[in-house]
N, C-alpha and C. Protein backbone atom coordinates (compact mmCIF):
# COMPACT_ATOMS: atom_id res chain seq x y z
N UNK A 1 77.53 38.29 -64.81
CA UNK A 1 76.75 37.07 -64.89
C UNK A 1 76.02 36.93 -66.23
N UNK A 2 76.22 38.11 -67.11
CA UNK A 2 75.05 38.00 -67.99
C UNK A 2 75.64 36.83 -68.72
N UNK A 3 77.00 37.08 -69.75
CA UNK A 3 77.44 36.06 -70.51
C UNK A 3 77.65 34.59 -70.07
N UNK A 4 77.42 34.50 -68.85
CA UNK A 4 77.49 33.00 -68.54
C UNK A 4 75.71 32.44 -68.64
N UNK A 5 75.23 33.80 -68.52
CA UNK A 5 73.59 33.48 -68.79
C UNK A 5 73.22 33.09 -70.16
N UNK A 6 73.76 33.72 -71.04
CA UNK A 6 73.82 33.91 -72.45
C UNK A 6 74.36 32.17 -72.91
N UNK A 7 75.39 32.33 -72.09
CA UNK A 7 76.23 30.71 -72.69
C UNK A 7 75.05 30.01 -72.36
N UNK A 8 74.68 29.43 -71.10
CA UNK A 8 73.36 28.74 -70.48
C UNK A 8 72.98 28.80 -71.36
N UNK A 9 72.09 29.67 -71.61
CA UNK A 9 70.89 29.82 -72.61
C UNK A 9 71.24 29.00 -74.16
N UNK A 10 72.25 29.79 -74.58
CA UNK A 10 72.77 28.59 -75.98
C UNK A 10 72.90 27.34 -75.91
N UNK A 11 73.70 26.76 -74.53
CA UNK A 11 73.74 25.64 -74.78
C UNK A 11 72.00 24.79 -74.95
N UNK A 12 71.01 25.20 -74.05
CA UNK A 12 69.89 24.80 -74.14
C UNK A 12 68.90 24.55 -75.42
N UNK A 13 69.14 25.79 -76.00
CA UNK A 13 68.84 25.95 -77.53
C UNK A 13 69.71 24.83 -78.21
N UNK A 14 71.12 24.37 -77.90
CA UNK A 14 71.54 23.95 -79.03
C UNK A 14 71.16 22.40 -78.49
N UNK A 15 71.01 21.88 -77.48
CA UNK A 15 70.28 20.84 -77.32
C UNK A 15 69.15 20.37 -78.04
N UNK A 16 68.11 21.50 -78.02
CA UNK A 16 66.62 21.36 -78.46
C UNK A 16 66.94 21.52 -80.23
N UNK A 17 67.82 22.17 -80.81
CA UNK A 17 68.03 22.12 -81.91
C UNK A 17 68.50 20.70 -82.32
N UNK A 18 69.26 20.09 -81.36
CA UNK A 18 70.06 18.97 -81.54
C UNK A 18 68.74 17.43 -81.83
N UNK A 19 67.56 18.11 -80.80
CA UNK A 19 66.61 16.87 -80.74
C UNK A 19 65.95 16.74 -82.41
N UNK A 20 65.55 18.25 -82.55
CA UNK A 20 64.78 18.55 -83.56
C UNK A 20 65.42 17.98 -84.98
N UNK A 21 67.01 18.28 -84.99
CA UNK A 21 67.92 18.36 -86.30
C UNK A 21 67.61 16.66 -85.96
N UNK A 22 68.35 15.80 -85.12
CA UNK A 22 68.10 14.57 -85.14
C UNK A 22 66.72 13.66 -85.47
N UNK A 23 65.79 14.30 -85.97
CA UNK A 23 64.40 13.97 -86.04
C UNK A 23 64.48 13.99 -87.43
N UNK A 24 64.45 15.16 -88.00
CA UNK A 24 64.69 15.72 -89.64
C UNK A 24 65.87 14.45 -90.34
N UNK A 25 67.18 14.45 -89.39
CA UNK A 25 68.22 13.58 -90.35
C UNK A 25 67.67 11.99 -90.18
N UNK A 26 67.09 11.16 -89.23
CA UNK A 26 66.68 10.08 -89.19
C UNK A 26 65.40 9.66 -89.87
N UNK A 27 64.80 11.05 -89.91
CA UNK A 27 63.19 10.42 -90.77
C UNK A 27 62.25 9.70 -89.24
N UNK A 28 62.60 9.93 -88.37
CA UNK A 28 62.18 9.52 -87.07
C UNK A 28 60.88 10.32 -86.21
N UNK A 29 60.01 9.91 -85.88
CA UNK A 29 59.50 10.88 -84.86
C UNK A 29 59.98 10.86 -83.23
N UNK A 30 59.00 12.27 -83.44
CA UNK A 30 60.23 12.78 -82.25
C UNK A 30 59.25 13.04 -80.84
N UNK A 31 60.02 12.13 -79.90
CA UNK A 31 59.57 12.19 -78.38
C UNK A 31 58.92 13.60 -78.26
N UNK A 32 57.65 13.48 -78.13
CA UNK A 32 57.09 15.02 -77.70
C UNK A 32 57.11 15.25 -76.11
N UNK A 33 57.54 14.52 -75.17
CA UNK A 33 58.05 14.63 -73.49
C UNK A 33 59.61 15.20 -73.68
N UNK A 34 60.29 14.73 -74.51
CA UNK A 34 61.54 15.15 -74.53
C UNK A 34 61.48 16.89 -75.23
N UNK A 35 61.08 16.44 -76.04
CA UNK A 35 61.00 18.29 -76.94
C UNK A 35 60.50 19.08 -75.92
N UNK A 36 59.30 18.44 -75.04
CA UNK A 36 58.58 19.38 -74.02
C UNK A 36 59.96 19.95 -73.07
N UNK A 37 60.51 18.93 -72.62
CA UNK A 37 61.67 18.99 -71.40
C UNK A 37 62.83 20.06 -72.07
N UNK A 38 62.82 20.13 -73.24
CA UNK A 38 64.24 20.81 -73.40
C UNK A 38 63.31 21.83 -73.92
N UNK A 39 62.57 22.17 -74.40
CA UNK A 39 61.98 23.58 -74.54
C UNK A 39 61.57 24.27 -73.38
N UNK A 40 61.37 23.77 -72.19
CA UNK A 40 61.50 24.34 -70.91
C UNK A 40 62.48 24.81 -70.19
N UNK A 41 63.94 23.60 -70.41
CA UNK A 41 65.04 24.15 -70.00
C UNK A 41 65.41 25.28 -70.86
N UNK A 42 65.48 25.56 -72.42
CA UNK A 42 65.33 26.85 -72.90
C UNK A 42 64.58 27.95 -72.65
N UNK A 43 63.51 27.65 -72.14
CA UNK A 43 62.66 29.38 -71.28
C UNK A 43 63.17 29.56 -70.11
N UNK A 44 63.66 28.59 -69.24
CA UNK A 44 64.10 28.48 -68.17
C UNK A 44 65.21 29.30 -68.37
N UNK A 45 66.30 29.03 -69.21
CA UNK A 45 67.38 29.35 -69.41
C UNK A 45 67.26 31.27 -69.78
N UNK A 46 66.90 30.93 -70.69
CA UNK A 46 66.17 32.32 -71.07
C UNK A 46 65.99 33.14 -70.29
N UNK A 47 64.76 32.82 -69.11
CA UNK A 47 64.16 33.99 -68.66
C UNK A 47 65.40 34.47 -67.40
N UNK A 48 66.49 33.57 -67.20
CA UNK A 48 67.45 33.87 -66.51
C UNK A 48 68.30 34.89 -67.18
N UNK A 49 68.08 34.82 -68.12
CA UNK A 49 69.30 35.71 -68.88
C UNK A 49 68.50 36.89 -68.87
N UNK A 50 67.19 37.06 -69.07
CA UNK A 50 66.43 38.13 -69.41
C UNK A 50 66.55 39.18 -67.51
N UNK A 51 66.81 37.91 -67.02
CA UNK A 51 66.84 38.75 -65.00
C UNK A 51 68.12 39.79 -64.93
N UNK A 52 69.28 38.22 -65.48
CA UNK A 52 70.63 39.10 -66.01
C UNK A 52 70.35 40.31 -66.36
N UNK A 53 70.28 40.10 -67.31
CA UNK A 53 70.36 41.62 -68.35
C UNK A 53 69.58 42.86 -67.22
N UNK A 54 68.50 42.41 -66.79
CA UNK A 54 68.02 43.83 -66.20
C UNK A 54 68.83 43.83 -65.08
N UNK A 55 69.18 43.19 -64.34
CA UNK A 55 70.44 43.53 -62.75
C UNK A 55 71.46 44.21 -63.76
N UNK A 56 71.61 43.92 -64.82
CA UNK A 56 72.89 45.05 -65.02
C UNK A 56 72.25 46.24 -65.61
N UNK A 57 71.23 45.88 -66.30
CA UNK A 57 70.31 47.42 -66.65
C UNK A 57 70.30 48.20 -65.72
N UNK A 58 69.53 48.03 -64.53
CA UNK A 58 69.93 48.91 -63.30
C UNK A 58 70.89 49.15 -62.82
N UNK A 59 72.03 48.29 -62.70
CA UNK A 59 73.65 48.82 -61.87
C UNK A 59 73.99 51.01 -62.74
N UNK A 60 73.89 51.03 -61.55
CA UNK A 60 74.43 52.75 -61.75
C UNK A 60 75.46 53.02 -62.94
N UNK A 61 76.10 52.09 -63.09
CA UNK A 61 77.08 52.31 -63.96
C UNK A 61 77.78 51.85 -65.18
N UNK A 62 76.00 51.38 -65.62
CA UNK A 62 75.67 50.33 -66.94
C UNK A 62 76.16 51.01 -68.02
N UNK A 63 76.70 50.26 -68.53
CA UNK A 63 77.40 50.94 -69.98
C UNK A 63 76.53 50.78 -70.87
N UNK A 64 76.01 51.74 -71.43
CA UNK A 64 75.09 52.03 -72.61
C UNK A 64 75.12 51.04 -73.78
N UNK A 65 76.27 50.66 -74.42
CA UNK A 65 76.95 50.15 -75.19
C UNK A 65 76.89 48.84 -74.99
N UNK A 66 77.18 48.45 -74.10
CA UNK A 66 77.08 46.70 -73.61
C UNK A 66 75.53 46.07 -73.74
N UNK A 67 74.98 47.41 -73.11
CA UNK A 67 73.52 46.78 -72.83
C UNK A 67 72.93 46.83 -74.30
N UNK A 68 73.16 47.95 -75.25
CA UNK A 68 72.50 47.67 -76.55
C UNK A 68 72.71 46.32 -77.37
N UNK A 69 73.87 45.74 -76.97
CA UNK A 69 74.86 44.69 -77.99
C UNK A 69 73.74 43.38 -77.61
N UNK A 70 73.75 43.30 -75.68
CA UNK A 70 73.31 42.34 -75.34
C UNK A 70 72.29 42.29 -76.02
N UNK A 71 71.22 43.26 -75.63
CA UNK A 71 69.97 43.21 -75.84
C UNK A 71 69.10 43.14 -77.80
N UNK A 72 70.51 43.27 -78.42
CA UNK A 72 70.38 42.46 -79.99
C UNK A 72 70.74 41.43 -79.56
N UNK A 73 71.41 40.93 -79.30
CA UNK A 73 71.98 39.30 -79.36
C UNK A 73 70.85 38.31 -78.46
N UNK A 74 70.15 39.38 -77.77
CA UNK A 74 68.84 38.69 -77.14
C UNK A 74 67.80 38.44 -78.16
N UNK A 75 67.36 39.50 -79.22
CA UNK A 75 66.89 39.61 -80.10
C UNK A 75 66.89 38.30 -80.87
N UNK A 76 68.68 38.42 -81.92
CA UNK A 76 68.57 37.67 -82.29
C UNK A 76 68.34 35.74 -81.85
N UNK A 77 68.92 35.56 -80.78
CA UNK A 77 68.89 34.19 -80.49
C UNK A 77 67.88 34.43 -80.52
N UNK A 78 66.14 35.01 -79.81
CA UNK A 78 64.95 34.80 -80.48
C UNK A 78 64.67 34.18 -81.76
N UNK A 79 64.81 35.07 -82.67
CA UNK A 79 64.89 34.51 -83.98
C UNK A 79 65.44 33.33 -84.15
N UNK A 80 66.50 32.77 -83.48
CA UNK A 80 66.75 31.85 -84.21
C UNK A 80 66.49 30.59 -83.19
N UNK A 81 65.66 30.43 -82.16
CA UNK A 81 65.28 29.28 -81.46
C UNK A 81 63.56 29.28 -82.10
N UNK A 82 63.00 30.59 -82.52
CA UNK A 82 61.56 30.46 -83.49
C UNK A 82 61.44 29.26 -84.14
N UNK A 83 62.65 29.84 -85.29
CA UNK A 83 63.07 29.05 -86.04
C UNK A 83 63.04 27.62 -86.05
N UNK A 84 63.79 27.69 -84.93
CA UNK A 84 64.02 25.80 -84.80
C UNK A 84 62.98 25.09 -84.70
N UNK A 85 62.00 26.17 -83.68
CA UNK A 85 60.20 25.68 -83.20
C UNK A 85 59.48 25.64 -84.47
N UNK A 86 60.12 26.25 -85.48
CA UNK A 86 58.93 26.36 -86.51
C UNK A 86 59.05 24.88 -86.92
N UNK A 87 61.18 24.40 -87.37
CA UNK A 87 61.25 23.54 -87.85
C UNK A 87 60.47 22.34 -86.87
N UNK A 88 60.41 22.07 -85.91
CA UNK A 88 59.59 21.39 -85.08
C UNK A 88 58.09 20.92 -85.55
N UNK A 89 57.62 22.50 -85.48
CA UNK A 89 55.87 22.31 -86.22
C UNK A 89 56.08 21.15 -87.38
N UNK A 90 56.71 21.15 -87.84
CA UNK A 90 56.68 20.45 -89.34
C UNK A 90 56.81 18.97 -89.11
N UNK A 91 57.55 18.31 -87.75
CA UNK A 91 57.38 17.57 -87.61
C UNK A 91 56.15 16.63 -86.76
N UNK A 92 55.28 17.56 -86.47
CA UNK A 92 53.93 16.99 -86.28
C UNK A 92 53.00 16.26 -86.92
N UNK A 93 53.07 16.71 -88.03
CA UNK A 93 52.08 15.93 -89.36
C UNK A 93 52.70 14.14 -89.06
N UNK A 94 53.89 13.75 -88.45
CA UNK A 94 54.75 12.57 -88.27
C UNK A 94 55.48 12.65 -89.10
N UNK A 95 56.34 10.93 -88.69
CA UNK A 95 57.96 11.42 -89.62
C UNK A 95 57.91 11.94 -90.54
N UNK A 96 59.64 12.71 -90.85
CA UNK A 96 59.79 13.22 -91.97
C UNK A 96 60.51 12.23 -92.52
N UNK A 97 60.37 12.98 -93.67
CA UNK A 97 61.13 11.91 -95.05
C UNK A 97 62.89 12.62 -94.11
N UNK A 98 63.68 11.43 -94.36
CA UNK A 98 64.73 11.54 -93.77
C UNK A 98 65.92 12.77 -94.63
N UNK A 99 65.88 13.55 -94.08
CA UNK A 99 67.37 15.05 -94.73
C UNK A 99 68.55 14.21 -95.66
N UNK A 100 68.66 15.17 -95.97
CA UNK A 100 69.65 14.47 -97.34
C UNK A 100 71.57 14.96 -96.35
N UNK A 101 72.41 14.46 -96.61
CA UNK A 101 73.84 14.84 -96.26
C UNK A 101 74.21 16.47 -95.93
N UNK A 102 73.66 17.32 -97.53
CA UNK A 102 73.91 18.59 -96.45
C UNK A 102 73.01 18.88 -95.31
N UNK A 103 71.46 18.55 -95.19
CA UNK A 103 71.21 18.95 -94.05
C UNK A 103 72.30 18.76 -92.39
N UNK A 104 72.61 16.96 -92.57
CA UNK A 104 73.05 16.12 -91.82
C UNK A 104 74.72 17.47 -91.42
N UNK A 105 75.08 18.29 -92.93
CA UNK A 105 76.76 18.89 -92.37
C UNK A 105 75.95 20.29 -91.89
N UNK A 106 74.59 20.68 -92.64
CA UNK A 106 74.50 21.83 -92.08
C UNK A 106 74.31 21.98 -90.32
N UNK A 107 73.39 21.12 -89.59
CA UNK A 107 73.12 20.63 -88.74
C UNK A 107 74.60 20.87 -87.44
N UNK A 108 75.02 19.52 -88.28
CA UNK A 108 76.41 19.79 -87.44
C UNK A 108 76.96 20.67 -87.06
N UNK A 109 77.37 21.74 -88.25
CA UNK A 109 77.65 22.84 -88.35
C UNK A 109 77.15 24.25 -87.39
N UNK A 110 75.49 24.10 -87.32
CA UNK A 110 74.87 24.86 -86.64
C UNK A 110 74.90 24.99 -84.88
N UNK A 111 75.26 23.47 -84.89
CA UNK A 111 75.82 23.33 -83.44
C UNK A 111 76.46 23.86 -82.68
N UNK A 112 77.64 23.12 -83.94
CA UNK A 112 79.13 23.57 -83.57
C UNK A 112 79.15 25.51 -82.94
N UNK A 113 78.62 25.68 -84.54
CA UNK A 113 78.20 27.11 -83.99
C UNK A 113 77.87 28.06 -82.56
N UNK A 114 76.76 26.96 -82.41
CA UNK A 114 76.31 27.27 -80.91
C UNK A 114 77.33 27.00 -79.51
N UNK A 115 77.84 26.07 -80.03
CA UNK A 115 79.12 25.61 -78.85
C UNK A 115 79.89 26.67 -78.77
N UNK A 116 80.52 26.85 -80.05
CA UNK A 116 81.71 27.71 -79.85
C UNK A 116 81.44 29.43 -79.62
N UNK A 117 79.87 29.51 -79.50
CA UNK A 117 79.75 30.95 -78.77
C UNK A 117 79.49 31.09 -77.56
N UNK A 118 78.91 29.95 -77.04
CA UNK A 118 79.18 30.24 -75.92
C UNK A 118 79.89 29.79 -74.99
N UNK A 119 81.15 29.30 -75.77
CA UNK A 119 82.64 29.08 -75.15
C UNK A 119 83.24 30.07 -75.44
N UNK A 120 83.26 31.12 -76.05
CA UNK A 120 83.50 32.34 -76.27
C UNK A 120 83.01 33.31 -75.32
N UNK A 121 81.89 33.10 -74.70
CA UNK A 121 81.21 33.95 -73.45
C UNK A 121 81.75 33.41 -72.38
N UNK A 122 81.75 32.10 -72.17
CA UNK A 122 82.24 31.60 -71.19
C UNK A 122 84.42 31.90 -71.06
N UNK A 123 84.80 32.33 -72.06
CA UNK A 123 85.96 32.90 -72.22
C UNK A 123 86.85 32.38 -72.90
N UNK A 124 86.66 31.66 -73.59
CA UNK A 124 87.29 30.57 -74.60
C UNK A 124 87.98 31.07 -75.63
N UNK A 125 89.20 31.22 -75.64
CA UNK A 125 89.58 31.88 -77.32
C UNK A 125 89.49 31.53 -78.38
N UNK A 126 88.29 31.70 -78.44
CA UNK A 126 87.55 31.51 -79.71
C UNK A 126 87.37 32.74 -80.93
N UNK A 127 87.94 32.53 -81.66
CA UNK A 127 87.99 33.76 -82.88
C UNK A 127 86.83 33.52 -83.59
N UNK A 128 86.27 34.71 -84.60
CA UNK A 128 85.53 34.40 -85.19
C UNK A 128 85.49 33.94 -86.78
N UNK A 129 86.69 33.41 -87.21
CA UNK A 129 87.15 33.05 -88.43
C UNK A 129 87.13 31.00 -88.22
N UNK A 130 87.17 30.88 -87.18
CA UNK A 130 87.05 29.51 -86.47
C UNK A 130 85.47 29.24 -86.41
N UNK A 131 84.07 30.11 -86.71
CA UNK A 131 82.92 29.34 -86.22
C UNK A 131 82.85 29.23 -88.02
N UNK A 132 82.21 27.54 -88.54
CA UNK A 132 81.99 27.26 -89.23
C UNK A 132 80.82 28.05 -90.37
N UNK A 133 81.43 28.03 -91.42
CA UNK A 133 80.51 28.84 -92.74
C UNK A 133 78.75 28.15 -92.69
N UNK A 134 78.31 28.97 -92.15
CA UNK A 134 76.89 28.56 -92.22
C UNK A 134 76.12 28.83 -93.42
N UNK A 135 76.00 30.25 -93.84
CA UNK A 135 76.02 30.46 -95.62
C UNK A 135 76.23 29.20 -96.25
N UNK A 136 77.65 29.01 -96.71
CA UNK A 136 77.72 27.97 -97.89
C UNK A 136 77.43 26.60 -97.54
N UNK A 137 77.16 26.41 -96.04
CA UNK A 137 76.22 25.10 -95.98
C UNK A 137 74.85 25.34 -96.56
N UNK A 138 74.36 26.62 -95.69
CA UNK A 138 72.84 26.44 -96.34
C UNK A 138 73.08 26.56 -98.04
N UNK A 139 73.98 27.02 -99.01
CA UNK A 139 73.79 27.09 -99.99
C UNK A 139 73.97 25.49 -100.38
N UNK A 140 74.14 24.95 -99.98
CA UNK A 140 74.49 23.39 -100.54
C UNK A 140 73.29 22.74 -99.94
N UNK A 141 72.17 22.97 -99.48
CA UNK A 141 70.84 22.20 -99.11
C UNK A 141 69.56 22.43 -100.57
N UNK A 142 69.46 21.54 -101.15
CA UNK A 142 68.59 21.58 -102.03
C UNK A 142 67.40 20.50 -101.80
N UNK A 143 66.11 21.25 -101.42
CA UNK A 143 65.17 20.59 -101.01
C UNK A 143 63.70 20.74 -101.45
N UNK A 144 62.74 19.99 -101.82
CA UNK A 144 61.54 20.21 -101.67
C UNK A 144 60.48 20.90 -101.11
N UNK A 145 61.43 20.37 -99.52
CA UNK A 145 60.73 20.84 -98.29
C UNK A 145 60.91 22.75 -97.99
N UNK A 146 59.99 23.53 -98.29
CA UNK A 146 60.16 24.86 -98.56
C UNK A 146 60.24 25.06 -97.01
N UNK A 147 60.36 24.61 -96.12
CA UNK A 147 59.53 24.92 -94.59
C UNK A 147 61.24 24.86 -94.37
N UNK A 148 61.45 23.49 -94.61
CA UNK A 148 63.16 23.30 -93.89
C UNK A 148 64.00 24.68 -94.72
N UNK A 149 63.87 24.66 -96.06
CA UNK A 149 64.73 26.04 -96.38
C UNK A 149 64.74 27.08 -95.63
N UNK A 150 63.39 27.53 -95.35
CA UNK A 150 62.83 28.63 -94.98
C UNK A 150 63.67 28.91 -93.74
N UNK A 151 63.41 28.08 -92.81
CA UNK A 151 63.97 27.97 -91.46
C UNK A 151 65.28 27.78 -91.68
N UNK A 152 66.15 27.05 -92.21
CA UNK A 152 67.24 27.11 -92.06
C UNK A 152 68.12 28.48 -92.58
N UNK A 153 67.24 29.38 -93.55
CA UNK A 153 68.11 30.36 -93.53
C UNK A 153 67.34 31.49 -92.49
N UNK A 154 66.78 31.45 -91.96
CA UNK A 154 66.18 31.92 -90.87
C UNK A 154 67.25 32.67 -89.51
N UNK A 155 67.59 30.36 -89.47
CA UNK A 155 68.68 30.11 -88.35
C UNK A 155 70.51 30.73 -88.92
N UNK A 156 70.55 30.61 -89.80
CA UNK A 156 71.40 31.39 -90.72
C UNK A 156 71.68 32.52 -90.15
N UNK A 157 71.07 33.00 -90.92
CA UNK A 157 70.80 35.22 -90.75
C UNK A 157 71.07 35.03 -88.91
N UNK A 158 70.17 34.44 -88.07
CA UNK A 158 70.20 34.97 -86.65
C UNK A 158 71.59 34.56 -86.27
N UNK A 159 72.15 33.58 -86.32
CA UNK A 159 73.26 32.80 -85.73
C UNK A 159 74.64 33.76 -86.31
N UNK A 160 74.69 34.23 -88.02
CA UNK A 160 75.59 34.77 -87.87
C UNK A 160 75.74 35.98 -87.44
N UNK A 161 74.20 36.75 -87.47
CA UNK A 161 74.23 38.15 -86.65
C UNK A 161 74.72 38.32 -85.38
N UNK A 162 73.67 37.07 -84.35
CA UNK A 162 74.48 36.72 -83.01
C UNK A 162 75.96 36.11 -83.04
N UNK A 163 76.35 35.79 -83.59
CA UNK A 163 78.16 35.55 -83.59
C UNK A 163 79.01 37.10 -83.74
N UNK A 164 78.30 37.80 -84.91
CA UNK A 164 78.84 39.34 -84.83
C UNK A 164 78.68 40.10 -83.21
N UNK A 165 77.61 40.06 -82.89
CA UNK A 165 76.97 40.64 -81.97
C UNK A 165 77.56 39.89 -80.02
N UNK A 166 78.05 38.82 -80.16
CA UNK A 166 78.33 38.14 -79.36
C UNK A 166 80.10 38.71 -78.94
N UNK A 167 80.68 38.63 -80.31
CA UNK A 167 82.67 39.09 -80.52
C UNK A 167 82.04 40.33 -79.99
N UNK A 168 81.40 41.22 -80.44
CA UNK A 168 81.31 42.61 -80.07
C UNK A 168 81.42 42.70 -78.39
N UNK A 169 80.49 42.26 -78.15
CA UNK A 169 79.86 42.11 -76.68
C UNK A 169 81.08 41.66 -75.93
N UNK A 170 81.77 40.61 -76.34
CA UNK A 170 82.96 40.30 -75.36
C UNK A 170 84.18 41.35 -75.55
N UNK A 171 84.12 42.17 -76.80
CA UNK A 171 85.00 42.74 -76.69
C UNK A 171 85.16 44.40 -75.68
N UNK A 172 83.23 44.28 -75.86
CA UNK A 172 83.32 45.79 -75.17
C UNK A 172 83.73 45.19 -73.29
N UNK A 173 83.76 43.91 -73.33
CA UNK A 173 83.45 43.79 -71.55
C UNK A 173 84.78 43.47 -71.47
N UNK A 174 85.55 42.80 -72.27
CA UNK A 174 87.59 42.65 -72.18
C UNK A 174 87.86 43.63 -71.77
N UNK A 175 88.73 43.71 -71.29
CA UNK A 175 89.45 45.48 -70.59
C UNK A 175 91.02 45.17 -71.56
């Protein structure tokens, strides 16, 4: 159950990323009932995965190995839903000045990301030469805004660690 917990959980994040990124690319402010609602279904989601993980922590015959992988890839998606919250904070002061095109491909990109891992948990043959270059997007964002850099290579570093950490994980549970 864990990796279908794990998928859950991403897709939730990539929703709330989806509200947040859509706020940044429109120059729009952003429904604070809605951000509330999907940052709930992400703890929600979350603390299910966190139940996961310990029912298999306890099973007698927990593989050492599985549980370390998970429990980085728990790690990292931390890091990288922070992230998104941080990018959030920033939109409190009210709208932002509207993201320039690479934000708009990095964005996309970051999604996509999120989709295709946890269609990969969910069992999807999904390789990892197929999830989109997140690196040379963020290298193509040139901005003012030190907060959006900051965070976006933030979401960077976690997303491609958890993509390493994710192939691993399905590979130790494939027979």
């Amino acid at each position: 159950q864990a990796p279908q917990a794990m998928a859950s959980m991403l897709d939730a994040y990539r929703l709330y990323f989806q509200a947040v990124a859509r706020a940044c690319i429109d120059g729009r402010a952003v429904d604070p009932h809605e951000l509330d609602r999907l940052r709930v279904m992400g703890r929600l989601a979350r603390s299910n995965l966190e139940t996961s993980v310990d029912r298999l922590s306890a099973e007698p015959y927990a593989d050492a190995a599985q549980l370390r992988v998970v429990n980085a890839a728990l790690a990292s998606s931390h890091r990288f839903i922070h992230a998104a919250m941080a990018l959030e904070a920033g939109l409190t002061a009210g709208p932002p000045a509207p993201a320039g095109d690479a934000f708009q491909t990095f964005s996309h990109d970051l999604e996509l990301t999120v989709y295709l891992l946890a269609a990969r948990l969910r069992g999807s043959p999904v390789a990892p030469d197929s999830l989109p270059n997140l690196r040379e997007d963020y290298n193509r964002l040139s901005s003012s805004d030190t907060a959006l850099l900051i965070e976006t290579d933030r979401m960077t570093n976690s997303l491609n660690t958890l993509a390493e950490q994710i192939f691993r994980w399905v590979n130790i549970t494939t027979p």
